[in-house]
Protein backbone atom coordinates (compact mmCIF):
# COMPACT_ATOMS: atom_id res chain seq x y z
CA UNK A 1 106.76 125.56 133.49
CA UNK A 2 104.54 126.45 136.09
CA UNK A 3 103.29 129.62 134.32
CA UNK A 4 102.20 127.04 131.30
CA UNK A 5 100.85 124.07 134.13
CA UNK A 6 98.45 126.99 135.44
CA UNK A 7 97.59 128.42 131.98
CA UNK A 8 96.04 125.19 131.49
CA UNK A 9 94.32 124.47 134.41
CA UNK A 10 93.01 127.84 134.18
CA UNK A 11 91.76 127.39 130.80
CA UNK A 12 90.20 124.00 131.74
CA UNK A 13 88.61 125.30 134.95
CA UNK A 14 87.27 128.09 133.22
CA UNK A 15 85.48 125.58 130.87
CA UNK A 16 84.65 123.07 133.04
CA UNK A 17 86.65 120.11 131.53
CA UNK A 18 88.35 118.91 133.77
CA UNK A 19 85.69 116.09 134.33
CA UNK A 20 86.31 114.77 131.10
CA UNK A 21 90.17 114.51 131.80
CA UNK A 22 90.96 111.09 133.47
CA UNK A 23 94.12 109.92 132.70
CA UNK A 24 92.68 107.52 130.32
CA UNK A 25 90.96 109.71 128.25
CA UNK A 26 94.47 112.29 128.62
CA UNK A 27 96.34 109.00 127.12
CA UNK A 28 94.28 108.74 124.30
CA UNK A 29 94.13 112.47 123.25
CA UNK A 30 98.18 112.07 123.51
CA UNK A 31 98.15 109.38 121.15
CA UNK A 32 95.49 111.36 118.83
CA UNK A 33 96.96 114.40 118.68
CA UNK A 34 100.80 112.70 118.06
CA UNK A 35 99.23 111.25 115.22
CA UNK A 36 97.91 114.38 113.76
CA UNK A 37 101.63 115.58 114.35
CA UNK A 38 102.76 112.77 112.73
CA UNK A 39 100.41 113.63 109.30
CA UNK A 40 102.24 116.99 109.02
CA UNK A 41 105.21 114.52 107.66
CA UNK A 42 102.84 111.88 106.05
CA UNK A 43 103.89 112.28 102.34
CA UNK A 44 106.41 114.65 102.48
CA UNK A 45 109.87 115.95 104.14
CA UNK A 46 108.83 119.01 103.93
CA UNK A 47 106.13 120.74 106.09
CA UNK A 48 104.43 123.26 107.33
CA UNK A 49 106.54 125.17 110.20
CA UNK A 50 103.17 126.71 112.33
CA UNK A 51 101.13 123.58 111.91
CA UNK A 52 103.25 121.35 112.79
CA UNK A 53 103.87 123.82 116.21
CA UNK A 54 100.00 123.75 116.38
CA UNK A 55 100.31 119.76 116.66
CA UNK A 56 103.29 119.97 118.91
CA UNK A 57 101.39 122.22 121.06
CA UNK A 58 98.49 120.19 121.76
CA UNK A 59 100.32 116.75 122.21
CA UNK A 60 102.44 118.88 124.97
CA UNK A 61 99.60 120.27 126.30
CA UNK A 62 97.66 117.21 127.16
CA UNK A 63 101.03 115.73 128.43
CA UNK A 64 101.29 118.50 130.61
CA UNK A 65 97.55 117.78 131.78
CA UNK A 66 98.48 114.32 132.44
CA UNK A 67 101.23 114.78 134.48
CA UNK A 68 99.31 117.43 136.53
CA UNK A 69 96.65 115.39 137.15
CA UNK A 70 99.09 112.58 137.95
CA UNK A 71 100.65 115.14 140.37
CA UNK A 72 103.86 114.27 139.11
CA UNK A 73 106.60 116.78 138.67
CA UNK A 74 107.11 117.08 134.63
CA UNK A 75 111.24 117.96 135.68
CA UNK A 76 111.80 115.44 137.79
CA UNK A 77 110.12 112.67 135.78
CA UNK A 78 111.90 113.55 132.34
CA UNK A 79 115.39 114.23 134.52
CA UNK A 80 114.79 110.45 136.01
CA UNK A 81 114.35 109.45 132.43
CA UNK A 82 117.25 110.62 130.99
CA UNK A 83 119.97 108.85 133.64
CA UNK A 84 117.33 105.80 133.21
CA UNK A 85 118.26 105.92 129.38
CA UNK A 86 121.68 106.97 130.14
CA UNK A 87 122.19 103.57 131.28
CA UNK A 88 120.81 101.41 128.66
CA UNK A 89 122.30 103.59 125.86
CA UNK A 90 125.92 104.16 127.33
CA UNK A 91 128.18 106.62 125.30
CA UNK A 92 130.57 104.18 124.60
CA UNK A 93 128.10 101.44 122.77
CA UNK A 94 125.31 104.01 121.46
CA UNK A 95 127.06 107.06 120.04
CA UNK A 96 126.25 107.47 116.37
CA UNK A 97 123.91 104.66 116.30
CA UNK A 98 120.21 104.14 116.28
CA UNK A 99 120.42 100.34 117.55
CA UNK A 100 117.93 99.91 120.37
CA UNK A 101 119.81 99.50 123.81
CA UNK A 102 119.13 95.76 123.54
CA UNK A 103 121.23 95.09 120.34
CA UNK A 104 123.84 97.39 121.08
């Protein structure tokens, strides 16, 4: 990960964005560019394999930018997420279904 986290930075740097990369504006390019992903699979099951990649690409990307400019650690917070969701969907009560945790 830290190959792709300086990738980025070195890509932005190099083009002098990073002034335009508050974590506001980083939110909102998330959202845009998941629902460009999201129009790969608007009318159809199937899809196209490398632009839907393209589209996964950039919503990671800007996720990546967010946490970096956060200066959180993209491990640790997705790690802390999964024993957070561990709890609210316990084996037990979730396996197999797609219930949220609070009607399970």
């Amino acid at each position: 990960m830290k190959r792709v986290i300086e990738e980025i930075r070195r890509f932005s740097d190099e083009r002098d964005w990073d002034q335009f990369h508050s974590p506001e504006k980083l939110a909102k390019s998330i959202a845009i560019e998941a629902g460009e992903l999201l129009e790969c699979f608007q009318w159809s099951n199937e899809y196209d394999k490398e632009k839907v990649t393209e589209e996964l690409a950039d919503v990671m990307n800007y996720c990546v930018q967010m946490a970096d400019k956060l200066d959180v650690d993209i491990e640790e917070i997705m790690l802390d997420k999964i024993k957070k969701n561990a709890k609210k969907y316990p084996v037990n009560k979730a396996k197999g279904s797609a219930k949220k945790y609070t009607e399970l």
